[in-house]
C-alpha atoms as a PDB file:
ATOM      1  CA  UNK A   1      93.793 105.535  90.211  1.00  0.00           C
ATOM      2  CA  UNK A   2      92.548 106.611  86.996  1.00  0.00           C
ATOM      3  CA  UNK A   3      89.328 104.749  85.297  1.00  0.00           C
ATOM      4  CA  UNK A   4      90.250 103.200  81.767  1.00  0.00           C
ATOM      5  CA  UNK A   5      87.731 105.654  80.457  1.00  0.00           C
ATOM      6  CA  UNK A   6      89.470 108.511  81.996  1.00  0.00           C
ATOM      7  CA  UNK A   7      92.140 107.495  79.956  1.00  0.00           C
ATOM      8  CA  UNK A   8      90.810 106.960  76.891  1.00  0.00           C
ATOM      9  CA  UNK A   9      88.765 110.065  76.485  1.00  0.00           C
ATOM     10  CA  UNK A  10      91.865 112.008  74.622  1.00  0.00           C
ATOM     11  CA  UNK A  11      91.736 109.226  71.615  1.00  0.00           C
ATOM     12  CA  UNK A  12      87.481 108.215  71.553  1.00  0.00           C
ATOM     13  CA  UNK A  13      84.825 110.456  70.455  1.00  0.00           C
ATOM     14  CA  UNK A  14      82.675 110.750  71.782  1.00  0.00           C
ATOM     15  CA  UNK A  15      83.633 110.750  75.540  1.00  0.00           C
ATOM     16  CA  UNK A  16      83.412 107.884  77.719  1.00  0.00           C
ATOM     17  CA  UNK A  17      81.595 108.696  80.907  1.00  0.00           C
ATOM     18  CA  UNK A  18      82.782 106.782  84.116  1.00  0.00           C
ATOM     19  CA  UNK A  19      79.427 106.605  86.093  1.00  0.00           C
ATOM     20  CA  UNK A  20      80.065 107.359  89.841  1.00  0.00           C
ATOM     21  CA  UNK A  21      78.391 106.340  93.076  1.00  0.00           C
ATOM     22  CA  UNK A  22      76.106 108.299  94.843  1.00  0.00           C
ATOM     23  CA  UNK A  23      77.966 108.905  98.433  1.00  0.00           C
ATOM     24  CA  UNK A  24      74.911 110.340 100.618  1.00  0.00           C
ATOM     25  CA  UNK A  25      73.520 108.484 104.166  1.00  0.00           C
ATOM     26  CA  UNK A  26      70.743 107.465 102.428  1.00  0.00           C
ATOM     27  CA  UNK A  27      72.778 104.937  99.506  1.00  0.00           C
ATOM     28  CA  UNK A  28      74.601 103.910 102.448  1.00  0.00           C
ATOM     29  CA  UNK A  29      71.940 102.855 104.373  1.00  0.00           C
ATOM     30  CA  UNK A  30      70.851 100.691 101.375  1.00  0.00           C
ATOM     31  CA  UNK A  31      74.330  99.450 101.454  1.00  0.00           C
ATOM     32  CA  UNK A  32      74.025  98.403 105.041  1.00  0.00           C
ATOM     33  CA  UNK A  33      70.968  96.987 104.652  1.00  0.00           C
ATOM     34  CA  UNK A  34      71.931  94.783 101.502  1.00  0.00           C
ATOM     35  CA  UNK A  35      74.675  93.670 103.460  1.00  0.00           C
ATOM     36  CA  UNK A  36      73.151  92.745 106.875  1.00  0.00           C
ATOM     37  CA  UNK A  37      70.495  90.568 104.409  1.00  0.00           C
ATOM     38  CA  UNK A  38      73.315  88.673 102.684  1.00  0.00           C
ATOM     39  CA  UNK A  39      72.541  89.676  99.282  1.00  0.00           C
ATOM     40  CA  UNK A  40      76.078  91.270  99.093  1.00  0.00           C
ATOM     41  CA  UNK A  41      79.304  90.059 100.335  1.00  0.00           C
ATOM     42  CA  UNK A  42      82.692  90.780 100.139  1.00  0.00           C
ATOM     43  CA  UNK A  43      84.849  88.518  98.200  1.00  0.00           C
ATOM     44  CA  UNK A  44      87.796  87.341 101.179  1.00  0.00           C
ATOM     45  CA  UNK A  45      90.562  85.284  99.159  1.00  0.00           C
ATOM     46  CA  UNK A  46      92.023  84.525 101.982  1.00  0.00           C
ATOM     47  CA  UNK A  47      92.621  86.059 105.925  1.00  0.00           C
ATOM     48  CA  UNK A  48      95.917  86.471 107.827  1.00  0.00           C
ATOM     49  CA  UNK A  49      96.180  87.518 111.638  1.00  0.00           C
ATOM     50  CA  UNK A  50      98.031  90.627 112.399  1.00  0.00           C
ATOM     51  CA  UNK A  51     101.765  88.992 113.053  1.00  0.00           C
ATOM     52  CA  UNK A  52     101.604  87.533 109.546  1.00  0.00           C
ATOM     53  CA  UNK A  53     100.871  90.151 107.518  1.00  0.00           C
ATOM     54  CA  UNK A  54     104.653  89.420 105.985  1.00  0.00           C
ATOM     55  CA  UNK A  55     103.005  86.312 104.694  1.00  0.00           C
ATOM     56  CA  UNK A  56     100.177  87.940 103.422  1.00  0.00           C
ATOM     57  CA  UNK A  57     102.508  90.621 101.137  1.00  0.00           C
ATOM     58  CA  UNK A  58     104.007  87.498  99.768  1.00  0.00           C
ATOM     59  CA  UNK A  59     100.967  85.743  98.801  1.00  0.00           C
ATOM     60  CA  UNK A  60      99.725  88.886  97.234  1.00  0.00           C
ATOM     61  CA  UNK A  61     103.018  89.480  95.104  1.00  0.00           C
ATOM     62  CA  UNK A  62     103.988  86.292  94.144  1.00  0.00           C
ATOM     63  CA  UNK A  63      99.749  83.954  93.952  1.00  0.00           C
ATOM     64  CA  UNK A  64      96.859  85.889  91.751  1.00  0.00           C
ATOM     65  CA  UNK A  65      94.924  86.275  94.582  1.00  0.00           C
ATOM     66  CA  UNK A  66      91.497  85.923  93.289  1.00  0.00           C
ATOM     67  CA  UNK A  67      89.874  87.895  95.933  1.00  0.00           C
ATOM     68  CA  UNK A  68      90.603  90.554  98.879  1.00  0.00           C
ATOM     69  CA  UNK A  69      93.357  89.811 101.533  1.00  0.00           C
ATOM     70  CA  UNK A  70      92.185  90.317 104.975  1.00  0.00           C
ATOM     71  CA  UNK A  71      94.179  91.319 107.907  1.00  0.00           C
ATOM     72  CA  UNK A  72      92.608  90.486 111.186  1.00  0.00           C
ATOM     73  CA  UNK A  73      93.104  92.676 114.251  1.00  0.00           C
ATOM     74  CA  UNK A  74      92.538  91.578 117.506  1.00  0.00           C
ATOM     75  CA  UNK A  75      90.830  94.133 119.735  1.00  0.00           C
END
């Protein structure tokens, strides 16, 4: 999926830079560690087990799901 600045660079001057994430062990460890503390979470709209996942694709087509839907797998 293309960033909206991606796809505006053809019409603005001067280009629009999309700024990207560092992806090395040591941002994710800082990711881990921000999450285990609570200081980020994810936002969940709303979780469905495994055998209704038909209900979740509706919800997700038809609501505005404000959030993330979450399909739980049992181990």
């Amino acid at each position: 999926m293309l960033a909206l600045g991606q796809l505006a660079r053809p019409f603005v001057k001067p280009s629009i830079r999309v700024p990207l994430a560092e992806q090395s062990p040591a941002s994710l460890t800082e990711l881990r560690e921000l999450i285990e503390s609570d200081d980020v979470r994810p936002a969940i709209d709303r979780t469905y087990p495994l055998a209704e996942t038909p209900a979740a694709i509706d919800y997700m087509e038809s609501e505005h799901a404000r959030a993330k839907i979450v399909i739980t797998v049992a181990a």
